[in-house]
C-alpha atoms as a PDB file:
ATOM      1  CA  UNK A   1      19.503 -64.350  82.822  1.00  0.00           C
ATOM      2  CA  UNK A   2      18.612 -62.008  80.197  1.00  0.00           C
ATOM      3  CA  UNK A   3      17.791 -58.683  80.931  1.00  0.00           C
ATOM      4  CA  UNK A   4      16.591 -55.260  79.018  1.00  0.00           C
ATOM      5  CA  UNK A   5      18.373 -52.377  80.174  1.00  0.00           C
ATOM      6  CA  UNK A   6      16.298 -49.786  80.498  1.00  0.00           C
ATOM      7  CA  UNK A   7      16.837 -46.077  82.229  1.00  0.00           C
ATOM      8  CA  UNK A   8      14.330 -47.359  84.987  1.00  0.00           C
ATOM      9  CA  UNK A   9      16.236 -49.912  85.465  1.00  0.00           C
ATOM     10  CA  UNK A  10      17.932 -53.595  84.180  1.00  0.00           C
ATOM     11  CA  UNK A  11      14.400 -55.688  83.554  1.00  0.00           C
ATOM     12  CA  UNK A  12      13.571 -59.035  83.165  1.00  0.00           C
ATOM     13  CA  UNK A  13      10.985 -59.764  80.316  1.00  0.00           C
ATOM     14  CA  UNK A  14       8.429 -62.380  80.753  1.00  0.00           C
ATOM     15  CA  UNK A  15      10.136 -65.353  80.563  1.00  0.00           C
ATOM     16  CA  UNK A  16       7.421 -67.946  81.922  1.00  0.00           C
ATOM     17  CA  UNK A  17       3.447 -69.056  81.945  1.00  0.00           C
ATOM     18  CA  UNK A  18       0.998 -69.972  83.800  1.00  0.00           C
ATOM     19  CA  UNK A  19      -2.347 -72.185  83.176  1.00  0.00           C
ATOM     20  CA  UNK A  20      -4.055 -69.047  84.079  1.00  0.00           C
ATOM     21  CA  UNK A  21      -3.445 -65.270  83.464  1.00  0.00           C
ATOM     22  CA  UNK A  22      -0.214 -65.818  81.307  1.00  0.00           C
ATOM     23  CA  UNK A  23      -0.627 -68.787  79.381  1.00  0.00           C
ATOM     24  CA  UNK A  24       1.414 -67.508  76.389  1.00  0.00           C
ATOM     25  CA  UNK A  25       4.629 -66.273  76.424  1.00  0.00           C
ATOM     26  CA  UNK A  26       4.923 -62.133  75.105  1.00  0.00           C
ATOM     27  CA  UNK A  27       7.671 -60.948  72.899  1.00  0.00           C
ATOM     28  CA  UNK A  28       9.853 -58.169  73.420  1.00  0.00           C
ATOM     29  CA  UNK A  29       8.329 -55.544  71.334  1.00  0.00           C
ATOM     30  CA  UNK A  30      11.431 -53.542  69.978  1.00  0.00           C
ATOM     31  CA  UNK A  31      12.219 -49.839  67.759  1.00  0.00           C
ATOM     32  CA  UNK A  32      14.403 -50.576  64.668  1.00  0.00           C
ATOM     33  CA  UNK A  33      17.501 -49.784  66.749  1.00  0.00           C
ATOM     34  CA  UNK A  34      16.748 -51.959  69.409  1.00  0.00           C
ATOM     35  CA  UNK A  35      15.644 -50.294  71.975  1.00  0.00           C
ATOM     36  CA  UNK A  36      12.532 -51.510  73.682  1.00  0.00           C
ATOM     37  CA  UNK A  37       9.170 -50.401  72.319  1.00  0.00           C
ATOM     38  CA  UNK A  38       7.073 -52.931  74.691  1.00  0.00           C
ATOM     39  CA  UNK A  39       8.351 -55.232  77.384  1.00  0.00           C
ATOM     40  CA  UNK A  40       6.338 -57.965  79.093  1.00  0.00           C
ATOM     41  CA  UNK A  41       8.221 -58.522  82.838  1.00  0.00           C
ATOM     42  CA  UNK A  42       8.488 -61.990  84.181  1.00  0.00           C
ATOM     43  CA  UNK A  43       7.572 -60.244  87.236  1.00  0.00           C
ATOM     44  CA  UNK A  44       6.040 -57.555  89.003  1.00  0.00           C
ATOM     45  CA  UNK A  45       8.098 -54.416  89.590  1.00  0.00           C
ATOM     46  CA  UNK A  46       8.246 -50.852  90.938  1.00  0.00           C
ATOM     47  CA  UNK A  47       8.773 -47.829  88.525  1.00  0.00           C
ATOM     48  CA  UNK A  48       9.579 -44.527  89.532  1.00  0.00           C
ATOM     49  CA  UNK A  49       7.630 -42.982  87.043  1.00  0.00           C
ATOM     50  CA  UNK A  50       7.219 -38.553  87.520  1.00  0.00           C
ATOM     51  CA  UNK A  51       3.920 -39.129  89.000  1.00  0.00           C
ATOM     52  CA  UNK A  52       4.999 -41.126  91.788  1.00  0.00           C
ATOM     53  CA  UNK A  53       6.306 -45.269  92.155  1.00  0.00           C
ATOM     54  CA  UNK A  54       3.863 -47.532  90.272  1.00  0.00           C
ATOM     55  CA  UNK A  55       3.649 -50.985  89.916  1.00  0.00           C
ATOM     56  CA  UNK A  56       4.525 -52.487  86.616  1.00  0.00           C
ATOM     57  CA  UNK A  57       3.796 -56.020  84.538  1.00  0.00           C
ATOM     58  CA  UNK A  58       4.196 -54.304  81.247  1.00  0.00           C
ATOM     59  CA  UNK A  59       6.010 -50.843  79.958  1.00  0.00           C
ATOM     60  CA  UNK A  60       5.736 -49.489  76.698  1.00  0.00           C
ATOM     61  CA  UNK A  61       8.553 -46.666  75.837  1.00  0.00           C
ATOM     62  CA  UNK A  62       8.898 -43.939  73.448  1.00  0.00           C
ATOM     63  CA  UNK A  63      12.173 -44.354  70.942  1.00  0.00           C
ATOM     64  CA  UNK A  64      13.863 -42.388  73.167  1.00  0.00           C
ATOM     65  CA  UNK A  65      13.416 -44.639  76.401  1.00  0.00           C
ATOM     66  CA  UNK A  66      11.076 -42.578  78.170  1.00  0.00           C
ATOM     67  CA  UNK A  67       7.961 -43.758  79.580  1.00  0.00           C
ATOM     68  CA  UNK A  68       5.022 -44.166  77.401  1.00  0.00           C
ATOM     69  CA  UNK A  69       2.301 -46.385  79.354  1.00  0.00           C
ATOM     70  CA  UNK A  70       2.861 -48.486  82.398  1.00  0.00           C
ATOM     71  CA  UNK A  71       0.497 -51.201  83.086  1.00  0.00           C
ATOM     72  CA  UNK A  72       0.425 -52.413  86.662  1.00  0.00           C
ATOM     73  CA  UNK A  73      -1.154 -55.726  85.536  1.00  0.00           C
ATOM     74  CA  UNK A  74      -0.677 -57.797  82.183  1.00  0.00           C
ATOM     75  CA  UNK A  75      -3.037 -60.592  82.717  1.00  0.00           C
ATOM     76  CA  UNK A  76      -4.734 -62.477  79.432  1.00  0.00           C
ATOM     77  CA  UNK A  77      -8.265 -62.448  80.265  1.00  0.00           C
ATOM     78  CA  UNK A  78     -10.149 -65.514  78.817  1.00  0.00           C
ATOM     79  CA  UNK A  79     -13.010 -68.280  79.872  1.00  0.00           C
ATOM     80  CA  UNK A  80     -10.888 -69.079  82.922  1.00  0.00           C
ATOM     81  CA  UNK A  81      -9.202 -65.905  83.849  1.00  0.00           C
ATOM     82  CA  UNK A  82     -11.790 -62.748  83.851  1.00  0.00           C
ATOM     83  CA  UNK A  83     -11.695 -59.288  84.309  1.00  0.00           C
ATOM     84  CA  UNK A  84     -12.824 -59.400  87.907  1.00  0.00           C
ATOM     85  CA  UNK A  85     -10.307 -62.109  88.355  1.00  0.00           C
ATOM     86  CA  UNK A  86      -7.504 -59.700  87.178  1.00  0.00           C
ATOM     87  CA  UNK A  87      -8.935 -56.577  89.371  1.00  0.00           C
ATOM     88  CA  UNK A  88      -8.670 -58.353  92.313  1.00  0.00           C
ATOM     89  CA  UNK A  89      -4.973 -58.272  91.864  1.00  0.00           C
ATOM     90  CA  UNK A  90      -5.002 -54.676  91.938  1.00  0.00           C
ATOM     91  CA  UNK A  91      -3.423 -52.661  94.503  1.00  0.00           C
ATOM     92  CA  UNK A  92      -4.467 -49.070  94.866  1.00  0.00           C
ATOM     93  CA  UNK A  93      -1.578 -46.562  93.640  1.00  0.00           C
ATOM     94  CA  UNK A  94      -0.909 -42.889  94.942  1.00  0.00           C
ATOM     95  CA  UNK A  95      -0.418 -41.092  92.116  1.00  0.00           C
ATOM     96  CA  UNK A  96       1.203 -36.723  92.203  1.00  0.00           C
ATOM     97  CA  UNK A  97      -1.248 -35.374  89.158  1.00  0.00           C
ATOM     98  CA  UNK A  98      -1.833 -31.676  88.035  1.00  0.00           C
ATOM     99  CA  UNK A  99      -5.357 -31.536  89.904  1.00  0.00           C
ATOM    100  CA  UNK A 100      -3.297 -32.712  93.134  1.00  0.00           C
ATOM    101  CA  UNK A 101      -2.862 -36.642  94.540  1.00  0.00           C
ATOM    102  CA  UNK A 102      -5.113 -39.188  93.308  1.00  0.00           C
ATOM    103  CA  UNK A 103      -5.638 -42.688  95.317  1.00  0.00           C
ATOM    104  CA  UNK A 104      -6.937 -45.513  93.258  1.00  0.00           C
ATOM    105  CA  UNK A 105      -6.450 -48.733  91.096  1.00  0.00           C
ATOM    106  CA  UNK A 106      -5.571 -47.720  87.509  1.00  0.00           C
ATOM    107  CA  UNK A 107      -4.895 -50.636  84.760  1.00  0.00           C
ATOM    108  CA  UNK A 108      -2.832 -47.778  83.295  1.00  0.00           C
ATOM    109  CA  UNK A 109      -0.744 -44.270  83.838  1.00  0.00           C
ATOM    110  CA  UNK A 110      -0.159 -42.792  80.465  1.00  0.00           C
ATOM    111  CA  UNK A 111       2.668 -40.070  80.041  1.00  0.00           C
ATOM    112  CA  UNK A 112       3.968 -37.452  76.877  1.00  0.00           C
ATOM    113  CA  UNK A 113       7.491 -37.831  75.794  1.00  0.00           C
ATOM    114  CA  UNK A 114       8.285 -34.437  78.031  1.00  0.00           C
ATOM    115  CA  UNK A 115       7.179 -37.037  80.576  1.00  0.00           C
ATOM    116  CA  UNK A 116       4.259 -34.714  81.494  1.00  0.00           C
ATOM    117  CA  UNK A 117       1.116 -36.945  82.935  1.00  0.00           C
ATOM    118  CA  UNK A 118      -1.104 -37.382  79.402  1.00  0.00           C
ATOM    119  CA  UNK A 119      -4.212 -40.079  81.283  1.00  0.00           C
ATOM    120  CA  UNK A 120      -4.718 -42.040  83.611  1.00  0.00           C
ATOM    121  CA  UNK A 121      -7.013 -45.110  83.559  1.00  0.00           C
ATOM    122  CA  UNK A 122      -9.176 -46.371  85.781  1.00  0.00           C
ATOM    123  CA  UNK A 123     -10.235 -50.013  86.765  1.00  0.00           C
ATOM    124  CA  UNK A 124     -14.012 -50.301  86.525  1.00  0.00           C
ATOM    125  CA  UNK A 125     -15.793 -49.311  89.493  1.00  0.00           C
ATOM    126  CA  UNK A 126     -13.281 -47.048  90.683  1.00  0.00           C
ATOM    127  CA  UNK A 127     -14.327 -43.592  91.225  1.00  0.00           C
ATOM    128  CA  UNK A 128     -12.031 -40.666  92.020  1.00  0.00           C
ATOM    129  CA  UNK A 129     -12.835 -36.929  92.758  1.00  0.00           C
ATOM    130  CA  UNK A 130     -11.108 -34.256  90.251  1.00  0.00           C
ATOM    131  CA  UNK A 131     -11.289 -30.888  90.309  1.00  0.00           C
ATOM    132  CA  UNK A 132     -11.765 -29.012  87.285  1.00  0.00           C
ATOM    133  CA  UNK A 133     -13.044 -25.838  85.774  1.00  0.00           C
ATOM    134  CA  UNK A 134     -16.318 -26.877  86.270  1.00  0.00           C
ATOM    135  CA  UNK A 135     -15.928 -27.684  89.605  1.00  0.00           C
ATOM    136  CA  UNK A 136     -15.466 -31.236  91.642  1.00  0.00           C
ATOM    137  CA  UNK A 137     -16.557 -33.948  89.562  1.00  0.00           C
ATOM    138  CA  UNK A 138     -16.731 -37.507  90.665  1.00  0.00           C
ATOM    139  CA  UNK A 139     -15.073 -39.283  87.630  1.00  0.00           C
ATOM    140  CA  UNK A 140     -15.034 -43.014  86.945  1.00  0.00           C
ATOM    141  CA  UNK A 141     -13.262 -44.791  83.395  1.00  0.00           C
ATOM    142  CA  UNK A 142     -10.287 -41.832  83.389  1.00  0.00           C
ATOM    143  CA  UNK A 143      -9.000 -38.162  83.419  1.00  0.00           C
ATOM    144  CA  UNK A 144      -6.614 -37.203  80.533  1.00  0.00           C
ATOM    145  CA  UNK A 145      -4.554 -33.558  80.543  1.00  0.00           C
ATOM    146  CA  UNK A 146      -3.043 -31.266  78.294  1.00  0.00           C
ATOM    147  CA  UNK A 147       0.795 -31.137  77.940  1.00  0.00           C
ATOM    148  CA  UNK A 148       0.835 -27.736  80.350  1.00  0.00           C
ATOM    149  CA  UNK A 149      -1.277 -30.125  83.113  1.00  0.00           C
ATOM    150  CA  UNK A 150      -5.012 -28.559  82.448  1.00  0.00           C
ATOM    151  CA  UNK A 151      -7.196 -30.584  82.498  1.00  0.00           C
ATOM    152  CA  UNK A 152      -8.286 -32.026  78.732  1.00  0.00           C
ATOM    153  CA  UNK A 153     -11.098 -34.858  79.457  1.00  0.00           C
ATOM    154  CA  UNK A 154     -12.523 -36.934  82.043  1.00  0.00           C
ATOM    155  CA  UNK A 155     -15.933 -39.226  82.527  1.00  0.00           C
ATOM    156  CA  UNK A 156     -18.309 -37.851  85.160  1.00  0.00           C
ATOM    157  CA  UNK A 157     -19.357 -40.971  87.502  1.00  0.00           C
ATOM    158  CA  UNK A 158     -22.937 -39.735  87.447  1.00  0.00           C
ATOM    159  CA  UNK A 159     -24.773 -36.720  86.166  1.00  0.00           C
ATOM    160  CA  UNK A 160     -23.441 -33.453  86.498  1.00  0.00           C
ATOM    161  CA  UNK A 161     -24.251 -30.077  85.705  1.00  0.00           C
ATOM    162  CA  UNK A 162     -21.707 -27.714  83.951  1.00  0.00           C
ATOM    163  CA  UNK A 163     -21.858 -24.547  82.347  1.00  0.00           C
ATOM    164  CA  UNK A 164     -21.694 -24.375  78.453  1.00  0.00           C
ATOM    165  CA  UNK A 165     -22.123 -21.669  75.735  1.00  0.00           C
ATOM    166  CA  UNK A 166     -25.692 -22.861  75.878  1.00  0.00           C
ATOM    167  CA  UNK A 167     -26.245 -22.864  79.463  1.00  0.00           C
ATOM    168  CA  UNK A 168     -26.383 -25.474  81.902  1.00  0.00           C
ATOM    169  CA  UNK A 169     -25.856 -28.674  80.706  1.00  0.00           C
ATOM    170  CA  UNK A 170     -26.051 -32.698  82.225  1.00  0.00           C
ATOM    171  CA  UNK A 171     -23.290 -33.927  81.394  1.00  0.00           C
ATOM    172  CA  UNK A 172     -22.714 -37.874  82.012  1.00  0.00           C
ATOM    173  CA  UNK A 173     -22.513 -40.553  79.150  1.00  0.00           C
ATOM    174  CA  UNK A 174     -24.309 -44.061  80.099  1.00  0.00           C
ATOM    175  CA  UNK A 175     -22.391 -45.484  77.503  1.00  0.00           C
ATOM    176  CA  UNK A 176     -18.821 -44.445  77.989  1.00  0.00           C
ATOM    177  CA  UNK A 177     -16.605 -47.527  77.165  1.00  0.00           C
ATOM    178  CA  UNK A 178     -13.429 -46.600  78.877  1.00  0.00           C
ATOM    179  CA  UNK A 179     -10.789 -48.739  76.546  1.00  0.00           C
ATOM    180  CA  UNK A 180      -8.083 -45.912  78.295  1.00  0.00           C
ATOM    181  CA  UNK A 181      -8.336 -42.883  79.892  1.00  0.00           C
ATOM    182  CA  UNK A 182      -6.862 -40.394  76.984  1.00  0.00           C
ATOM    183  CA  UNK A 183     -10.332 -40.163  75.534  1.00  0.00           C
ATOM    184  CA  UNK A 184     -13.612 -39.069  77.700  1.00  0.00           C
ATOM    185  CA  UNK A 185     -16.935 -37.473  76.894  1.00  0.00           C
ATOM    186  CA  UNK A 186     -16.493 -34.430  78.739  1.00  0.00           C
ATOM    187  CA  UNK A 187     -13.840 -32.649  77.048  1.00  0.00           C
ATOM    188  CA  UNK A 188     -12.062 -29.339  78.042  1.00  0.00           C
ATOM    189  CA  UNK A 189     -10.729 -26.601  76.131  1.00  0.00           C
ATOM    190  CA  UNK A 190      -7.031 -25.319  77.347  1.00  0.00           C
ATOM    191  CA  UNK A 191      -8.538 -22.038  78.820  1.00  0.00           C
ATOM    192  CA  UNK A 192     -10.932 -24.261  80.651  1.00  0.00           C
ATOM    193  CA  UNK A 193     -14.096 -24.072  78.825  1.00  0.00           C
ATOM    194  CA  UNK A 194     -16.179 -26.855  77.209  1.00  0.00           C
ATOM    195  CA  UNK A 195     -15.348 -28.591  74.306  1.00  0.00           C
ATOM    196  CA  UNK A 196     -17.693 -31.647  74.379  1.00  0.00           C
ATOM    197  CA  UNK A 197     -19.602 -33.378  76.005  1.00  0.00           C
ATOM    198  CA  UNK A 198     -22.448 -36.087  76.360  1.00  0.00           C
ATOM    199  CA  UNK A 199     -25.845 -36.020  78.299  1.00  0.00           C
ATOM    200  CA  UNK A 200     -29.370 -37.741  78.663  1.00  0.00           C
ATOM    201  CA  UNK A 201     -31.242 -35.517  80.794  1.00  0.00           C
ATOM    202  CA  UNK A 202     -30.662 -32.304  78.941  1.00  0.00           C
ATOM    203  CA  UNK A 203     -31.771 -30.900  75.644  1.00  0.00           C
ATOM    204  CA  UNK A 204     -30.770 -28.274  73.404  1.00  0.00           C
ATOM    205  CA  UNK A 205     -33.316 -25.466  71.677  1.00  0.00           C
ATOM    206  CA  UNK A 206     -32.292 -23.696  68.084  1.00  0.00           C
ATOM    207  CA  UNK A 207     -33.992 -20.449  66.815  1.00  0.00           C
ATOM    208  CA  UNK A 208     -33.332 -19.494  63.350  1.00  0.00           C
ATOM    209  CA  UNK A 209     -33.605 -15.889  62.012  1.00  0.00           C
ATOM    210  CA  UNK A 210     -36.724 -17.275  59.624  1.00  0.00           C
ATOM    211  CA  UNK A 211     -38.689 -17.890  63.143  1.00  0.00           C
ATOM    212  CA  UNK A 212     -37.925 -21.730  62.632  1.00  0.00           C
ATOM    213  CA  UNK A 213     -37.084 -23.693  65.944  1.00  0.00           C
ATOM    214  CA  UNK A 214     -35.543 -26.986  66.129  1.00  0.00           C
ATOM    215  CA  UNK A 215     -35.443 -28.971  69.692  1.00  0.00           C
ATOM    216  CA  UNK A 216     -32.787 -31.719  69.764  1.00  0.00           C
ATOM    217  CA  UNK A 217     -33.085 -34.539  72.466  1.00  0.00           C
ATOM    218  CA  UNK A 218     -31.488 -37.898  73.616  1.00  0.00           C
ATOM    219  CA  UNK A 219     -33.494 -40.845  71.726  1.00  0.00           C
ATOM    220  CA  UNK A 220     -34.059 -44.123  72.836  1.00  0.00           C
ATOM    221  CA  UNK A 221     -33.112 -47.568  71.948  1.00  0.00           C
ATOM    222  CA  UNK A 222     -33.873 -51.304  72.047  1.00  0.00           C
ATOM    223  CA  UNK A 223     -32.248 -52.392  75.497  1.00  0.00           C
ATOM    224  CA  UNK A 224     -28.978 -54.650  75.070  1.00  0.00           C
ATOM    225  CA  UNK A 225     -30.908 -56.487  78.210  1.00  0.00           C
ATOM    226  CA  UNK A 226     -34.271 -57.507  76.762  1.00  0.00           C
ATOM    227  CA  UNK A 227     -36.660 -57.382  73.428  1.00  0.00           C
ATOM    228  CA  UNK A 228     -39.097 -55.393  75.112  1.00  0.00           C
ATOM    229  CA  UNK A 229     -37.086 -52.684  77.584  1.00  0.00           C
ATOM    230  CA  UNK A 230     -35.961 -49.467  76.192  1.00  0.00           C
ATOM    231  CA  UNK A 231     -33.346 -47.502  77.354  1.00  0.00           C
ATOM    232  CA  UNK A 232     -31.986 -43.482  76.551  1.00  0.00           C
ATOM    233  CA  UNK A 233     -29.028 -42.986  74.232  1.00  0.00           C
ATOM    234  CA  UNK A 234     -26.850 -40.395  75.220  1.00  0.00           C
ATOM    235  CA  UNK A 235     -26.706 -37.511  72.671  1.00  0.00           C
ATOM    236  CA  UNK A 236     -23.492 -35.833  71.911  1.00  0.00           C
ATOM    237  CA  UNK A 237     -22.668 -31.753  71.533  1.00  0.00           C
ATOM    238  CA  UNK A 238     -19.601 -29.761  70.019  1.00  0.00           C
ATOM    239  CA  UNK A 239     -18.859 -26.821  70.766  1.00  0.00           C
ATOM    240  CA  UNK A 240     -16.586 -25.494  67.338  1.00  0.00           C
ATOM    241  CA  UNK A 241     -15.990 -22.247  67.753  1.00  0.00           C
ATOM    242  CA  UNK A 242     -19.116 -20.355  67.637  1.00  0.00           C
ATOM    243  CA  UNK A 243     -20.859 -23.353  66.103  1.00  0.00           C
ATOM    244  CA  UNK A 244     -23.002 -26.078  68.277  1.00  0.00           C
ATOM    245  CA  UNK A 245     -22.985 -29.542  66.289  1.00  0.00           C
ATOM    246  CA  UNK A 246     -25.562 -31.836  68.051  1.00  0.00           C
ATOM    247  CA  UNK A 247     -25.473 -35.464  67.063  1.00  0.00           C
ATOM    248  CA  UNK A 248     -28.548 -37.519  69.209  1.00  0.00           C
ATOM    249  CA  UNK A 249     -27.588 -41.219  68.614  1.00  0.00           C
ATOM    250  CA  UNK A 250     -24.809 -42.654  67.440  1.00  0.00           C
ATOM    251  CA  UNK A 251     -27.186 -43.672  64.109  1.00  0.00           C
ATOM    252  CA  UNK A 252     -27.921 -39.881  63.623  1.00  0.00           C
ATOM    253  CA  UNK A 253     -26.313 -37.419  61.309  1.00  0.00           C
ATOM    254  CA  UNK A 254     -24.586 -34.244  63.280  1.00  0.00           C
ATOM    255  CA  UNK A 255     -26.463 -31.395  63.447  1.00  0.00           C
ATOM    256  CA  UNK A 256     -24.603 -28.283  62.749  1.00  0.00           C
ATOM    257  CA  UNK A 257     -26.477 -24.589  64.168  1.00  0.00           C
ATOM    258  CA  UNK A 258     -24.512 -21.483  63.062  1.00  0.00           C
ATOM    259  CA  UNK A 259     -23.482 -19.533  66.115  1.00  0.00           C
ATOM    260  CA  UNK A 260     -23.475 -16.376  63.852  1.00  0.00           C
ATOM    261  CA  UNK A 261     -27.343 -16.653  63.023  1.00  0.00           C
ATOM    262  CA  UNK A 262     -28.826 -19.435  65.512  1.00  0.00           C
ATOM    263  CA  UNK A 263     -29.725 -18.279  68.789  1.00  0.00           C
ATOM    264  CA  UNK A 264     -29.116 -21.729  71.104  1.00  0.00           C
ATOM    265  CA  UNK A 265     -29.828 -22.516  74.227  1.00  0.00           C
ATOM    266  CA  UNK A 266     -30.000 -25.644  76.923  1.00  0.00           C
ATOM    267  CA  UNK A 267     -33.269 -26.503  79.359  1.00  0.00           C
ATOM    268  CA  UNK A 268     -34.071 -29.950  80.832  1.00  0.00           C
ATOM    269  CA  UNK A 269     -35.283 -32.468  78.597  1.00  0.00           C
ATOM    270  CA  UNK A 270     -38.346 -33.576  80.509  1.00  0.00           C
ATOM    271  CA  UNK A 271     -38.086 -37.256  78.632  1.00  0.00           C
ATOM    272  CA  UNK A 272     -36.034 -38.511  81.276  1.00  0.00           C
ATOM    273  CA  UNK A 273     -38.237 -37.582  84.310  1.00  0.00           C
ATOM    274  CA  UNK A 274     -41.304 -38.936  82.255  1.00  0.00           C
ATOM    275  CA  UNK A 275     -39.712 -41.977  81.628  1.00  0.00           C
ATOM    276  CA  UNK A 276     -38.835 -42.580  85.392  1.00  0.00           C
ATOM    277  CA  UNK A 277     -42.165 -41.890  86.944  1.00  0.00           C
ATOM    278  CA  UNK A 278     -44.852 -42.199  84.037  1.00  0.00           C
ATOM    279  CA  UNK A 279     -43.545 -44.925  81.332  1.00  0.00           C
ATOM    280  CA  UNK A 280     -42.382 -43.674  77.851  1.00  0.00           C
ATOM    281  CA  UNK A 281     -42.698 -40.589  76.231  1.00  0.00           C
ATOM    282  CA  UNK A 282     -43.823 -40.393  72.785  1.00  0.00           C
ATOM    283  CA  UNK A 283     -41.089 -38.888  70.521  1.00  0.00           C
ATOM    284  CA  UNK A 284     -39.748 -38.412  66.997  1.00  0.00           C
ATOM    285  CA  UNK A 285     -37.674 -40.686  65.857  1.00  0.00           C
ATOM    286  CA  UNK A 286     -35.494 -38.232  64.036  1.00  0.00           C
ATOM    287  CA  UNK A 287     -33.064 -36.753  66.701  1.00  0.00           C
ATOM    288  CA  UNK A 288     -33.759 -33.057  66.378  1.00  0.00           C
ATOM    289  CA  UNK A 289     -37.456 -31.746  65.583  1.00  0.00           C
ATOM    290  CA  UNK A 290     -39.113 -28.307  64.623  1.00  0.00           C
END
């Protein structure tokens, strides 16, 4: 039988279909030396990865041989196998992470080549409590960290407020795809202050020298579910440097306000509240307004 040796182990690559979940057969994905880059297992195993034994269907390794991804499942998902199909197969993993142990089903555990914890991604659904420098925060999709083990991103499960160089800001993001967990809308700074985030209940208020204000707002958008529903569009805000860049849809330009001669601030944007209990507000289409 052939086997990969690896420094987790001798491992068997995928070797076999089924009509199902594996219906083709995965190569060996291998560096120029030939060491393995990705390997497909013919079977399920344990890996004792440096945040604790997970389960493993596919491994993807740095040149080296360390650990890049592990992938508890490796399922195809098509017309006859879906994703729900595939999550039932998942087991819940405990998992030793720089905000303490986490319990839950992850389609992946990420990891730098120092082998330091880089993301971990969740299955859809799955909700897990972090703490950060903002405080506990419910977080669904994934939670990524900095090479040191601060937290670097995560994506809140449901609206939360955090504080900002604005003030208090909403931050949850509607839209949040969650392809892995390396990338999420609210994003940390090392020393623990925001970066970015996303939010649909809050706004953001500008005041230029000249006396000019300029009020920048989630927008909405035709519904994916129907021709006649609307729905909110989260809007997006940087924090670079002293500088806030606003962008409110993904179809608007960024909005840059100089932190040297703006003065900006955060309130509740009352659209969302009107829109629950009255119908739709009338707004601009442009996303930020004097």
């Amino acid at each position: 039988m052939h086997m990969v040796h690896t420094r987790y182990g001798d491992l068997v690559p995928q070797r076999t279909t089924d009509d199902l979940r594996r219906k083709e057969l995965l190569p060996v994905d291998l560096y120029e030396d030939g060491s393995p880059r990705g390997l497909p297992l013919e079977t399920q195993v344990l890996i004792d990865t440096p945040a604790g034994v997970v389960p493993a269907e596919f491994i993807s390794f740095y040149p080296d041989g360390s650990l890049n991804r592990v992938f508890p499942l490796n399922g195809r998902l098509s017309g006859y196998w879906t994703q729900d199909d595939e999550a039932r197969l998942s087991e819940p993993v405990s998992l030793q992470t720089p905000v303490g142990e986490l319990h839950a089903r992850v389609i992946s555990v990420s990891f730098y080549k120092t082998q330091a914890l880089r993301s971990l991604t969740l299955w859809p659904g799955e909700v897990v409590s972090v703490q950060t420098p903002a405080g506990l925060i419910k977080t669904r999709t994934g939670v990524s960290f900095y090479p040191d083990g601060s937290i670097r991103s995560l994506e809140p499960a449901a609206p939360v407020a955090v504080k900002t160089p604005v003030g208090e800001i909403m931050a949850f993001d509607p839209d949040a795809v969650g392809v892995n967990g390396d990338c999420n809308s609210l994003v940390f700074n090392p020393d623990g202050s925001v970066r970015s985030l996303c939010t649909v209940s809050s706004r953001v208020t500008a005041f230029m020298p000249d006396g000019t204000r300029t009020v920048c707002c989630p927008q909405w958008r035709e519904s994916f579910c129907g021709d006649t529903e609307r729905e909110i569009t989260p809007m997006a805000i940087l924090f670079d440097g002293g500088d806030v860049v606003i962008r409110s849809s993904a179809e608007d330009a960024s909005v840059r306000f100089d932190g040297d001669r703006a003065v900006v601030f955060a309130g509740r944007w009352e659209g969302m509240h009107v829109a629950r209990f009255a119908g739709m507000p009338l707004l601009p289409r442009t996303s930020c307004s004097h």
